[in-house]
C-alpha atoms as a PDB file:
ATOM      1  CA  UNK A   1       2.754 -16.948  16.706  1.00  0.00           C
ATOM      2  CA  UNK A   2       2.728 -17.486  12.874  1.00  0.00           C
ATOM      3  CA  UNK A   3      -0.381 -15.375  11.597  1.00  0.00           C
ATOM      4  CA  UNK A   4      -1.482 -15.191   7.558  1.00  0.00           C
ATOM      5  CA  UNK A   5      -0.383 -12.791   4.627  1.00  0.00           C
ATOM      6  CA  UNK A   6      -0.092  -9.764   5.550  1.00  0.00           C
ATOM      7  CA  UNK A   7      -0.217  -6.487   3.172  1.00  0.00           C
ATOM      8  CA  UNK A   8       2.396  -3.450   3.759  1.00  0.00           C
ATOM      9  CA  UNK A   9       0.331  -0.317   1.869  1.00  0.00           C
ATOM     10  CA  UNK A  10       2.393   3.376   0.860  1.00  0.00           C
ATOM     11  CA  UNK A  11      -0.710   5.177   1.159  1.00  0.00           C
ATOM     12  CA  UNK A  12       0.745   8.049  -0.597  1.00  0.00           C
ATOM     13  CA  UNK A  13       2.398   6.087  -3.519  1.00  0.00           C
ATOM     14  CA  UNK A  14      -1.513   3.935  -3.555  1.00  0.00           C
ATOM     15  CA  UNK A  15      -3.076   7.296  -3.602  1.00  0.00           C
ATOM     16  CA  UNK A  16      -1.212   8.381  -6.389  1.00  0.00           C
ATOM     17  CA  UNK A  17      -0.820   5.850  -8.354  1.00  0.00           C
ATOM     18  CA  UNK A  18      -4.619   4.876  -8.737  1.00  0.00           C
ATOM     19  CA  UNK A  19      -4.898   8.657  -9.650  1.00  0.00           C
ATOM     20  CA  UNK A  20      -2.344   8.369 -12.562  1.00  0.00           C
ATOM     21  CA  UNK A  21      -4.432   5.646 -13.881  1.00  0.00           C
ATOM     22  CA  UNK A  22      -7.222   8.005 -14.196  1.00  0.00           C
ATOM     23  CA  UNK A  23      -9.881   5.516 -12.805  1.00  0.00           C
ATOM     24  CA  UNK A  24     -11.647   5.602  -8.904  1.00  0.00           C
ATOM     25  CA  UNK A  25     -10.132   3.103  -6.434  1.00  0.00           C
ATOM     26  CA  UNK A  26     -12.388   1.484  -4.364  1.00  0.00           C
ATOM     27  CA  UNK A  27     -10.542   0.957  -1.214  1.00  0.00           C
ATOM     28  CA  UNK A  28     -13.436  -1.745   0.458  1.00  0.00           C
ATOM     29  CA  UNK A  29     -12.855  -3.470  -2.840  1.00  0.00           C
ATOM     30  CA  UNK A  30      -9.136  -3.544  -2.830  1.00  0.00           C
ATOM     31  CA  UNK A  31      -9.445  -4.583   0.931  1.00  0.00           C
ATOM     32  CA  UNK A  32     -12.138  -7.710  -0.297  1.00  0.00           C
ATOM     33  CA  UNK A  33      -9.574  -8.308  -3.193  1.00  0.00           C
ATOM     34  CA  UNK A  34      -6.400  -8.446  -0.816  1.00  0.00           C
ATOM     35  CA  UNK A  35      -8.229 -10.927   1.425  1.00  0.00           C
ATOM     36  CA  UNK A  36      -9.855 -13.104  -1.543  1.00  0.00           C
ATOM     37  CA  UNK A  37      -6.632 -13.107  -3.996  1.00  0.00           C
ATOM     38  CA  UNK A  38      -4.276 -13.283  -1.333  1.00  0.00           C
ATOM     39  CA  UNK A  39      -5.290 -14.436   2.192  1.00  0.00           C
ATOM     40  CA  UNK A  40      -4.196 -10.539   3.554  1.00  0.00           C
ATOM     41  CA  UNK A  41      -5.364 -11.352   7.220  1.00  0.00           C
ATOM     42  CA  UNK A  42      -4.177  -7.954   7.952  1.00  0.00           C
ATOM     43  CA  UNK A  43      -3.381  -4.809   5.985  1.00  0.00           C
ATOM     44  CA  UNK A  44      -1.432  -2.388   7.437  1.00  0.00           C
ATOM     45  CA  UNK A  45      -2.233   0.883   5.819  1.00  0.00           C
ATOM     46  CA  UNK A  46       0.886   3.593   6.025  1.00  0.00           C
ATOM     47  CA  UNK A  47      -0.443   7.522   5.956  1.00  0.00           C
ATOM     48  CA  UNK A  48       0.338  10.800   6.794  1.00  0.00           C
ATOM     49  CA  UNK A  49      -1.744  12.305   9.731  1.00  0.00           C
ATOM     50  CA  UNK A  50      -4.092  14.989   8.571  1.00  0.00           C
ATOM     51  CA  UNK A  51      -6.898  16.104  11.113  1.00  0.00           C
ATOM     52  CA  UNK A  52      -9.132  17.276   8.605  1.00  0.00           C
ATOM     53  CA  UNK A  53      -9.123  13.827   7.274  1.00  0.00           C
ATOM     54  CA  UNK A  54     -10.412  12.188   9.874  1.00  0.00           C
ATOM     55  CA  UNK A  55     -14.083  11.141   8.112  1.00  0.00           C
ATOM     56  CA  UNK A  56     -11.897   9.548   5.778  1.00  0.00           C
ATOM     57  CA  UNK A  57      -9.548   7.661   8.545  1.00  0.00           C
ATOM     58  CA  UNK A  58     -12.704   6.147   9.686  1.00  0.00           C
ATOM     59  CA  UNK A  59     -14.169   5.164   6.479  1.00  0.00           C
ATOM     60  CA  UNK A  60     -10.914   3.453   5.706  1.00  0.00           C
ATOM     61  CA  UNK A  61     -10.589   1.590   9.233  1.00  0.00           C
ATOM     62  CA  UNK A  62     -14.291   0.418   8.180  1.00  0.00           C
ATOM     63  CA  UNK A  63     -13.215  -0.950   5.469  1.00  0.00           C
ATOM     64  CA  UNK A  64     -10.591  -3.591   7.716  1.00  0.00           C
ATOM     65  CA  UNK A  65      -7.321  -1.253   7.013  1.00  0.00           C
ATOM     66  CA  UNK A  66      -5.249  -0.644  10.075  1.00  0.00           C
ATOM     67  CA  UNK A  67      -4.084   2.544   9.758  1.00  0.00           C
ATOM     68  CA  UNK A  68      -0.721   3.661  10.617  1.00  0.00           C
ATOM     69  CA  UNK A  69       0.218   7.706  11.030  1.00  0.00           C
ATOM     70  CA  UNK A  70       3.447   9.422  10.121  1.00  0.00           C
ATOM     71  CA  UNK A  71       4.019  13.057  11.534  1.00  0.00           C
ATOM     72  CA  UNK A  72       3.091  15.535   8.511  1.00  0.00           C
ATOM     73  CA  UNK A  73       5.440  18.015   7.710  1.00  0.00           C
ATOM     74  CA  UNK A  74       4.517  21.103   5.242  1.00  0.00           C
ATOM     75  CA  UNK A  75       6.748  21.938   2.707  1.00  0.00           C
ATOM     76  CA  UNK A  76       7.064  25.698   1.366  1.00  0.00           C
ATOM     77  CA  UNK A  77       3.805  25.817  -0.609  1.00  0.00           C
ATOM     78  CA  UNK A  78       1.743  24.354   1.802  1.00  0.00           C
ATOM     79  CA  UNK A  79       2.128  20.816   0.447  1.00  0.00           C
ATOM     80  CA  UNK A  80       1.724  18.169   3.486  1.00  0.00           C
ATOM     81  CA  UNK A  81       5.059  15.488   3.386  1.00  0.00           C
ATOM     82  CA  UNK A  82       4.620  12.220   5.706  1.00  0.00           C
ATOM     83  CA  UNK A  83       6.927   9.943   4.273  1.00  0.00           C
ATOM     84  CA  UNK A  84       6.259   6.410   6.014  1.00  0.00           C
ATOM     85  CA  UNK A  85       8.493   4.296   3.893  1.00  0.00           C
ATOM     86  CA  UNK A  86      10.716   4.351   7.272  1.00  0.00           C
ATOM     87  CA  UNK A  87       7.803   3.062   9.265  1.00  0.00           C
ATOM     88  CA  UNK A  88       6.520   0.632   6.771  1.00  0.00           C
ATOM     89  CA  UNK A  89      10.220  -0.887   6.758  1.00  0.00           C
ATOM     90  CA  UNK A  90      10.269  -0.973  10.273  1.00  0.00           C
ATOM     91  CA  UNK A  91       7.189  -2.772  10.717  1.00  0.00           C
ATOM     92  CA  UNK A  92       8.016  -5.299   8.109  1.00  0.00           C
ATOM     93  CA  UNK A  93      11.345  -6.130   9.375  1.00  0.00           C
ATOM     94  CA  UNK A  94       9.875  -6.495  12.759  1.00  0.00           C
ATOM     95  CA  UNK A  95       7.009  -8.686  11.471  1.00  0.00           C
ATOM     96  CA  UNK A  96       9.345 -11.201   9.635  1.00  0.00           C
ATOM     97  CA  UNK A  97      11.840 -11.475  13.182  1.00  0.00           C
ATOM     98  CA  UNK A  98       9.058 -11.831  14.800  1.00  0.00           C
ATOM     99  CA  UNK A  99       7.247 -14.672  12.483  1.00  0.00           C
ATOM    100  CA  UNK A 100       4.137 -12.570  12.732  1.00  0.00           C
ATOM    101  CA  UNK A 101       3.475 -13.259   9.788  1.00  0.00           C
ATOM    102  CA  UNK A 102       3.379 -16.045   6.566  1.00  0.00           C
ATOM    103  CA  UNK A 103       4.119 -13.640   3.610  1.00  0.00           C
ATOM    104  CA  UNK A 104       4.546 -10.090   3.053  1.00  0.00           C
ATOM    105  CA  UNK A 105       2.250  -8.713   0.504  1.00  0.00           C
ATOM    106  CA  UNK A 106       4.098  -5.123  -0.453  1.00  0.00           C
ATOM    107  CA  UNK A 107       2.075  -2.054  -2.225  1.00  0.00           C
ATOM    108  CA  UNK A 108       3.925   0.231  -3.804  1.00  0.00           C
ATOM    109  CA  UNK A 109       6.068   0.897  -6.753  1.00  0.00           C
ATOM    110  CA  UNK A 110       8.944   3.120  -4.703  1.00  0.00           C
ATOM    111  CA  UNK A 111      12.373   1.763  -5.811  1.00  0.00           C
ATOM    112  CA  UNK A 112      13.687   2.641  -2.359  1.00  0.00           C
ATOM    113  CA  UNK A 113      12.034  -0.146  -0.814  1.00  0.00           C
ATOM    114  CA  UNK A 114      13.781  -2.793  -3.218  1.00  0.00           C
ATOM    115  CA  UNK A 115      16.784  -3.557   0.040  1.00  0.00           C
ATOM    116  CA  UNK A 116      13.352  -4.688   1.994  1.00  0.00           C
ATOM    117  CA  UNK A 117      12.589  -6.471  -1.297  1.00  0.00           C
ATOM    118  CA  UNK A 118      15.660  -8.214  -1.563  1.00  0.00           C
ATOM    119  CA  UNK A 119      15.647  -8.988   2.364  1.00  0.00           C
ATOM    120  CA  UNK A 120      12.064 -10.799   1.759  1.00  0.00           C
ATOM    121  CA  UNK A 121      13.494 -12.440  -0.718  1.00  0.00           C
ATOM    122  CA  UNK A 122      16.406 -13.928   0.858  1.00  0.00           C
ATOM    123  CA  UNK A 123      13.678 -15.210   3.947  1.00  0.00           C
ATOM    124  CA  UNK A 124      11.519 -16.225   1.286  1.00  0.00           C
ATOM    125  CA  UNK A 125       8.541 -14.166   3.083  1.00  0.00           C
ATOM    126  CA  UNK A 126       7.580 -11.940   0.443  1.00  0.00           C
ATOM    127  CA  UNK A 127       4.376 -12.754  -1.453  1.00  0.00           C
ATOM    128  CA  UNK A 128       4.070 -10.215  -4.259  1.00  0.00           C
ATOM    129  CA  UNK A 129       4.847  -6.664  -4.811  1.00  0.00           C
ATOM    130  CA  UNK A 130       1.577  -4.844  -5.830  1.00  0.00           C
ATOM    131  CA  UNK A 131       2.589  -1.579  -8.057  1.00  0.00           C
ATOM    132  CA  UNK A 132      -0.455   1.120  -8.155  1.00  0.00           C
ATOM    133  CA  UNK A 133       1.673   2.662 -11.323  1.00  0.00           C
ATOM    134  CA  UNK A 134       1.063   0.787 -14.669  1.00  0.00           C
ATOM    135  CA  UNK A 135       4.466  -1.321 -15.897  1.00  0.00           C
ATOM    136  CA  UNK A 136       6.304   1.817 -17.273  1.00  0.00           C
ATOM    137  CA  UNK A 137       5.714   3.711 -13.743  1.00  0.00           C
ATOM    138  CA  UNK A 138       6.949   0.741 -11.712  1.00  0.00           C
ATOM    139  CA  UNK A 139      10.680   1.473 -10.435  1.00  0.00           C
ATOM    140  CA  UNK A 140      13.442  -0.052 -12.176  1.00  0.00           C
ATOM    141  CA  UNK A 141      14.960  -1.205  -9.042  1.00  0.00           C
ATOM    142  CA  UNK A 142      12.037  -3.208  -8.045  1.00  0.00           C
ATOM    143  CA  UNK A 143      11.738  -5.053 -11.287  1.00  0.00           C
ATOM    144  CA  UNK A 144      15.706  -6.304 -11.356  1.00  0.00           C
ATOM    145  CA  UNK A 145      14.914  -7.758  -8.160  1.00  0.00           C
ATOM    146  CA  UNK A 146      12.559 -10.782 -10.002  1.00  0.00           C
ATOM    147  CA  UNK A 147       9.953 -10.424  -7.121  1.00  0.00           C
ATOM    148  CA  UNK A 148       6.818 -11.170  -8.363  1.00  0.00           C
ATOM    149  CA  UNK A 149       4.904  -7.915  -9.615  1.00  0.00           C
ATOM    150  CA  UNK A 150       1.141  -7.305 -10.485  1.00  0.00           C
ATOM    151  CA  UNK A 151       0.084  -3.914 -11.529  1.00  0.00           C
ATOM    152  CA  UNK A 152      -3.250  -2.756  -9.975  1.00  0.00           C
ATOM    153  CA  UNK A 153      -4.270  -1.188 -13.701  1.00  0.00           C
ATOM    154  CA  UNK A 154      -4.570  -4.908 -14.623  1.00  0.00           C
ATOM    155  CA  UNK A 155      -7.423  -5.546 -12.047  1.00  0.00           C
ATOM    156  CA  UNK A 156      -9.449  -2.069 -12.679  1.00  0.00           C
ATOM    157  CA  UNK A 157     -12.741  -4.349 -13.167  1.00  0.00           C
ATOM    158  CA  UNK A 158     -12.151  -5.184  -9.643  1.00  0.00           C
ATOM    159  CA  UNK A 159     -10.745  -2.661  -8.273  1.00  0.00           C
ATOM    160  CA  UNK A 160     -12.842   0.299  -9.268  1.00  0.00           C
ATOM    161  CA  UNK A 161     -15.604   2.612  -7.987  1.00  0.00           C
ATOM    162  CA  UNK A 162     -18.258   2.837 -11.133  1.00  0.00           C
ATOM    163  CA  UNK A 163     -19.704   6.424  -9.257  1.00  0.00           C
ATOM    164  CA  UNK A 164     -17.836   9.450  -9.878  1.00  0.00           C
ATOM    165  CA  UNK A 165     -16.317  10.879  -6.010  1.00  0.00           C
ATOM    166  CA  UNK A 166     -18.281  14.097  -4.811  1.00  0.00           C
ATOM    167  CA  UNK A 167     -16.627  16.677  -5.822  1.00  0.00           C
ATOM    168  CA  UNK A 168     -14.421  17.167  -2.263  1.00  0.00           C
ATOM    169  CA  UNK A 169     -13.542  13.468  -1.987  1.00  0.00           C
ATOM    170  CA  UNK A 170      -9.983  13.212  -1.948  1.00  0.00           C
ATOM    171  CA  UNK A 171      -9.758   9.272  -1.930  1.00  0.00           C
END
């Protein structure tokens, strides 16, 4: 059953790229924005599981994400690692074979997803990559592919929370 655009999030490289620009991401905004711009029926959200986080897991399913968990591993200094580009591949791959999907709306600006780029390309299924890292941030790799790019710190008018996070919000 062909279904509308659907958006493929990194969570981690989203998180972390918004930060770089220095600015607060409003995720119920950026959900709005996916759906207005471009038709994201559904937006798979990829994330690393951590149970303190749960407040924020709901907050982010309220806001029309569908959340999918990695494992988290912790690295030497404590640092959580749940790498989901894996998952997020798998899930894409299996959307497109599956023509569960009309486009695949990809954000991120990890150059090790540009084989799934290329793929997208080739099925003509991809709709736009969306890079949370400003132009000089984006991967290399991505751009030589000629996929159509927009960088989220082009939209921060949109995209932005004008309150400052509490102090212990970490998204």
């Amino acid at each position: 059953m062909l279904k509308g655009n659907v958006a493929y999030i990194d969570g981690a490289n989203l998180y972390n790229g918004v930060k770089s620009l220095g600015w607060n991401f409003d995720y119920a905004r950026f959900r709005v924005w996916l759906s207005d711009k471009y038709n994201v029926e559904t937006a798979y959200l990829f994330l690393g599981f951590i149970p303190k986080n749960k407040e924020l897991y709901e907050s982010l399913r309220s806001c029309g994400y569908v959340l999918v968990f990695k494992d988290v591993i912790y690295d030497r200094t404590g640092r959580p690692k749940g790498n989901c580009d894996a998952d997020l591949v798998v899930a894409v791959m299996k959307d497109v074979y599956e023509n569960n999907c009309n486009n695949a709306i990809l954000v991120s600006s990890d150059g090790d997803y540009t084989p799934l780029v290329l793929f997208l390309l080739s099925k003509e299924k991809l709709g736009v990559i969306l890079s949370p890292y400003r132009a000089q941030r984006c991967s290399v790799l991505l751009k030589r592919t000629n996929a159509r790019i927009s960088y989220l710190s082009d939209h921060q008018t949109v995209l932005e929370n004008e309150k400052a996070p509490d102090a212990d919000e970490t998204a």
